[in-house]
Each structure stands twice: as structure tokens, then as C-alpha cells.
N, C-alpha and C. Protein backbone atom coordinates (compact mmCIF):
# COMPACT_ATOMS: atom_id res chain seq x y z
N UNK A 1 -105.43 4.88 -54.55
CA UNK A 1 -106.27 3.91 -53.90
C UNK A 1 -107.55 4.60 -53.43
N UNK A 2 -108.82 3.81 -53.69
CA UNK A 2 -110.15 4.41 -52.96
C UNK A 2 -110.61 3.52 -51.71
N UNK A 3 -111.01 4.51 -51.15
CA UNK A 3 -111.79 3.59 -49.86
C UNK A 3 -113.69 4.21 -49.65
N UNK A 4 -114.07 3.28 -48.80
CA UNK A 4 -114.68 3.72 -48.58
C UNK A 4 -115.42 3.25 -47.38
N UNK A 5 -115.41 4.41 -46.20
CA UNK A 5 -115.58 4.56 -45.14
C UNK A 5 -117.02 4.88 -44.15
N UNK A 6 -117.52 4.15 -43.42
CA UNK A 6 -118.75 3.67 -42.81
C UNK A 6 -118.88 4.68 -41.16
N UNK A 7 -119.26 5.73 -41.39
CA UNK A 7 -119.00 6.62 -40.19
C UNK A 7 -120.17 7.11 -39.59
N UNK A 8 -120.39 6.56 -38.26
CA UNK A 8 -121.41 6.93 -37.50
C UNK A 8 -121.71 8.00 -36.74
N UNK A 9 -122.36 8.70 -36.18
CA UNK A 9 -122.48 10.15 -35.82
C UNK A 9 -122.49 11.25 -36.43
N UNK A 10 -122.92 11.06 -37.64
CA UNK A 10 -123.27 12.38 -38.37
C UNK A 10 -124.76 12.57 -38.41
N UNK A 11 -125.03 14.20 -38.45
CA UNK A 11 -126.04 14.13 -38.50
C UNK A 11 -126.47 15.34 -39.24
N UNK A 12 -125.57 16.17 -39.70
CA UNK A 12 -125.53 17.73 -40.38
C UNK A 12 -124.65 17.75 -41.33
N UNK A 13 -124.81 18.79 -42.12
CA UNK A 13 -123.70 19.01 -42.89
C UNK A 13 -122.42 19.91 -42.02
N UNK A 14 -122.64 20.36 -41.36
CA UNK A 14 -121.69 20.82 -40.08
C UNK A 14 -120.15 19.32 -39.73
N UNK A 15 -121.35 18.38 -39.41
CA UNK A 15 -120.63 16.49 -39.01
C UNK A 15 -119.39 16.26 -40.46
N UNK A 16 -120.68 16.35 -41.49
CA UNK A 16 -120.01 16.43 -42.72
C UNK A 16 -118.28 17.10 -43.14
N UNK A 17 -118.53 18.35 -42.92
CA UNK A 17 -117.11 19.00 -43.13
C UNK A 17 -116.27 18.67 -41.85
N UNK A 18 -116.36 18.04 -40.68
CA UNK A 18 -115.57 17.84 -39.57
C UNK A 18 -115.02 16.66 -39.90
N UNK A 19 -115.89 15.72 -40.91
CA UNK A 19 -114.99 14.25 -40.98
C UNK A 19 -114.46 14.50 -42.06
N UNK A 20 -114.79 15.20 -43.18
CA UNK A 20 -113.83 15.48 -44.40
C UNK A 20 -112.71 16.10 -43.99
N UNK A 21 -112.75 17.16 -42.94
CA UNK A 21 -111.40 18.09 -42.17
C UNK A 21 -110.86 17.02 -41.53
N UNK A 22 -110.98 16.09 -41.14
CA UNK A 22 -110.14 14.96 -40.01
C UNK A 22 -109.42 14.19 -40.89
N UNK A 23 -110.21 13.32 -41.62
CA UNK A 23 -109.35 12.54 -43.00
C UNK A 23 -108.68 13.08 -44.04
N UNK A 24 -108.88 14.51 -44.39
CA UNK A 24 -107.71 15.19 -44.77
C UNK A 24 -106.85 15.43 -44.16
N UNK A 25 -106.54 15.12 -43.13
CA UNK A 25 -105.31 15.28 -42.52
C UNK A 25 -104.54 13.75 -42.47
N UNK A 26 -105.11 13.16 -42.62
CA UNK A 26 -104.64 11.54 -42.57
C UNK A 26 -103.21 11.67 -44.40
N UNK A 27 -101.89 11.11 -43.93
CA UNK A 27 -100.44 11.06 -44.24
C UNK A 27 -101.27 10.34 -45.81
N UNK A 28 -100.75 11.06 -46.58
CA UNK A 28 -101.42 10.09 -47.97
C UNK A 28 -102.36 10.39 -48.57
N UNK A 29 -103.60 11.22 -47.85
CA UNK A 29 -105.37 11.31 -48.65
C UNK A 29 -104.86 12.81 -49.04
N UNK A 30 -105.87 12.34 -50.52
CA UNK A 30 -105.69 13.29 -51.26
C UNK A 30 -106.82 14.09 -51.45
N UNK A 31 -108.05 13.23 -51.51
CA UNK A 31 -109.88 13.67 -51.64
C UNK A 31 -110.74 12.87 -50.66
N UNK A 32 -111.49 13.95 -50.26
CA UNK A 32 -112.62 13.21 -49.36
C UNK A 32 -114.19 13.58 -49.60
N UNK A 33 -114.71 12.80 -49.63
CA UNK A 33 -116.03 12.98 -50.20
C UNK A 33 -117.29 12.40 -49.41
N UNK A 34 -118.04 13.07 -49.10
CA UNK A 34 -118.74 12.47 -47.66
C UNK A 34 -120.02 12.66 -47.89
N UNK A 35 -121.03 11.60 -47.70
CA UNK A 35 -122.28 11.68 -48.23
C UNK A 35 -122.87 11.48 -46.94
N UNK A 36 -123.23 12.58 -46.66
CA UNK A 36 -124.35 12.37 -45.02
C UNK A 36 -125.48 11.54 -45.04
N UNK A 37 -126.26 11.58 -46.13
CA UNK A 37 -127.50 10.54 -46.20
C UNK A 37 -127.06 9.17 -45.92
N UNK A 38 -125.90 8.64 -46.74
CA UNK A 38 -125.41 7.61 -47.13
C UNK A 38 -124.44 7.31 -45.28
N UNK A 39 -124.09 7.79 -44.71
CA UNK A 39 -123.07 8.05 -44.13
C UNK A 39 -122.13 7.34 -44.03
N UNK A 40 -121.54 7.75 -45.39
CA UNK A 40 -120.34 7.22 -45.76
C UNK A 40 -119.21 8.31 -46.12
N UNK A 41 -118.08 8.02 -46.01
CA UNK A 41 -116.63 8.99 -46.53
C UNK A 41 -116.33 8.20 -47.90
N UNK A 42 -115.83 9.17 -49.05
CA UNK A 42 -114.67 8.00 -49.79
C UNK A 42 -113.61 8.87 -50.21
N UNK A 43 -113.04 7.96 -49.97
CA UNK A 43 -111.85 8.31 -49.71
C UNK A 43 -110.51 8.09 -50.69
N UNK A 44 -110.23 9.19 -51.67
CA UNK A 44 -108.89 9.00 -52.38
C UNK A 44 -107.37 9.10 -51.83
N UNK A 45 -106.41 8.21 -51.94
CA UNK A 45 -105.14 8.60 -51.47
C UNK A 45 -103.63 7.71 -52.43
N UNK A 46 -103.02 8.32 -52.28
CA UNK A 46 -101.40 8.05 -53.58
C UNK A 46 -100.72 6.82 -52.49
N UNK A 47 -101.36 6.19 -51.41
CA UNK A 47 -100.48 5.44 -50.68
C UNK A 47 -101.67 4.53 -49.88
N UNK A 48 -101.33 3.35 -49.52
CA UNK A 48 -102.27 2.97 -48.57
C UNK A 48 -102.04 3.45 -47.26
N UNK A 49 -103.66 3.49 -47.07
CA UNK A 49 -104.38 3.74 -45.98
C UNK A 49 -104.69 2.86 -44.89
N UNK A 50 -104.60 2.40 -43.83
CA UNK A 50 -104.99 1.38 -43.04
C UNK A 50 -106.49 1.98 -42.37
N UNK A 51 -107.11 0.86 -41.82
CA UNK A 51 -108.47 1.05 -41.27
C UNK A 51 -108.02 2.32 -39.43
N UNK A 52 -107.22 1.48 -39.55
CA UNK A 52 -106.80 2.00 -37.90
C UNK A 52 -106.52 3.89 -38.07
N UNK A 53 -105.92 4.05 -39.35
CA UNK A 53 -105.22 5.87 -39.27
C UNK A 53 -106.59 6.08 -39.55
N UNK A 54 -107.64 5.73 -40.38
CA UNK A 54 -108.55 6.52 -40.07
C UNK A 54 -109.56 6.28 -39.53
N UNK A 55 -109.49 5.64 -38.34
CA UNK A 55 -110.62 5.18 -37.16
C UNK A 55 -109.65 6.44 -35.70
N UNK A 56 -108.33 6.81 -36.10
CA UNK A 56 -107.39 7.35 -35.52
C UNK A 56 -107.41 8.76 -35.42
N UNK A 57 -108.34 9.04 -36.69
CA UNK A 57 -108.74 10.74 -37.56
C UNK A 57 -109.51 11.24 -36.36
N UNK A 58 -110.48 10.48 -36.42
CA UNK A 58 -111.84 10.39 -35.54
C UNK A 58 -112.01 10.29 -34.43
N UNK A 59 -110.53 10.29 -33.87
CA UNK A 59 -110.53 9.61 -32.03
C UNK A 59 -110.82 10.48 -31.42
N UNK A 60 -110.41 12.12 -31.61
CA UNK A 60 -110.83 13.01 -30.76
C UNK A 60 -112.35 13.58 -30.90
N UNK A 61 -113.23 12.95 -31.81
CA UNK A 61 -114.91 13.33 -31.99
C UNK A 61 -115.33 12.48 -32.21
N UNK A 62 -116.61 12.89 -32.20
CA UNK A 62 -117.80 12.15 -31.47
C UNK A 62 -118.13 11.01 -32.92
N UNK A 63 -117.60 11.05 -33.87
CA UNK A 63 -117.74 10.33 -34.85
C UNK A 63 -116.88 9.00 -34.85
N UNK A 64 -117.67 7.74 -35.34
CA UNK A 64 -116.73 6.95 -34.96
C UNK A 64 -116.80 5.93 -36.52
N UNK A 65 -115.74 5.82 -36.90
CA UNK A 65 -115.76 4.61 -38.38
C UNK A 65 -115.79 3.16 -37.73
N UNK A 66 -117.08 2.98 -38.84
CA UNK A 66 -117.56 1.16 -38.06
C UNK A 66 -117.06 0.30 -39.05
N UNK A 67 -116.60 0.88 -40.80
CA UNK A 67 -115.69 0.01 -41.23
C UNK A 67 -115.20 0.76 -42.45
N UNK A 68 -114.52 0.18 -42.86
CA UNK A 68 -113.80 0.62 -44.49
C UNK A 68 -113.45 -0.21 -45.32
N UNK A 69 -113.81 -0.36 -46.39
CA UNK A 69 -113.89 -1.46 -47.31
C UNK A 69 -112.87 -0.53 -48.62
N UNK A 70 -112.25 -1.22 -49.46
CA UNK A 70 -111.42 -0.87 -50.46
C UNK A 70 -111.69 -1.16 -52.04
């Protein structure tokens, strides 16, 4: 399954590898791919994903997902 994820507070490529390190940890994702210009994640995984586990990734930083579309 792909997603693709709408994440606010980036602003470096630093932001960049902290939300790819957070959603790799999310039960299921397999690839994360994060376009800072765009600031967007997308997101590959072998299982669904709900909006909430990865608005859940993000709870402890300053980054916050405003949506995820499939």
C-alpha cells in the first residue's frame, strides 16, 4: 500500500531524515520518501496504515501530519 503524507514543520533536510526516522518505525512501513520542497512523506507498507499511527510517529516532534491520502 502507498500513502501519501502532508507534514508540516519541516524546514531542512535535518526535519527531513527525523520524519523518515519516525515513520520507519511505524508496525508495517517498509519505505519512506520525503520531499522537503513538496512537504510531503510517501509512504510504502505490506499492511495498512491508519492516518492516526502516523500522526502518532510525530507526537513527540515538532512536526505535525495535516493529512494522508492513499
Amino acid at each position: 500500500m502507498k500513502y501519501t503524507a502532508i507534514v508540516e514543520g519541516m524546514n531542512c533536510n535535518g526535519c527531513a531524515n527525523s520524519v523518515k526516522a519516525a515513520f520507519t518505525q511505524v508496525e508495517g512501513v517498509q519505505e519512506v520518501q520525503v520531499n522537503l520542497d513538496a512537504k510531503e512523506a510517501e509512504i510504502v507498507s505490506h499492511t495498512e496504515v491508519s492516518e492516526e499511527k502516523l500522526k502518532e510517529a510525530l507526537a513527540d516532534t515538532t512536526y505535525t501530519v495535516v493529512s494522508v491520502t492513499s
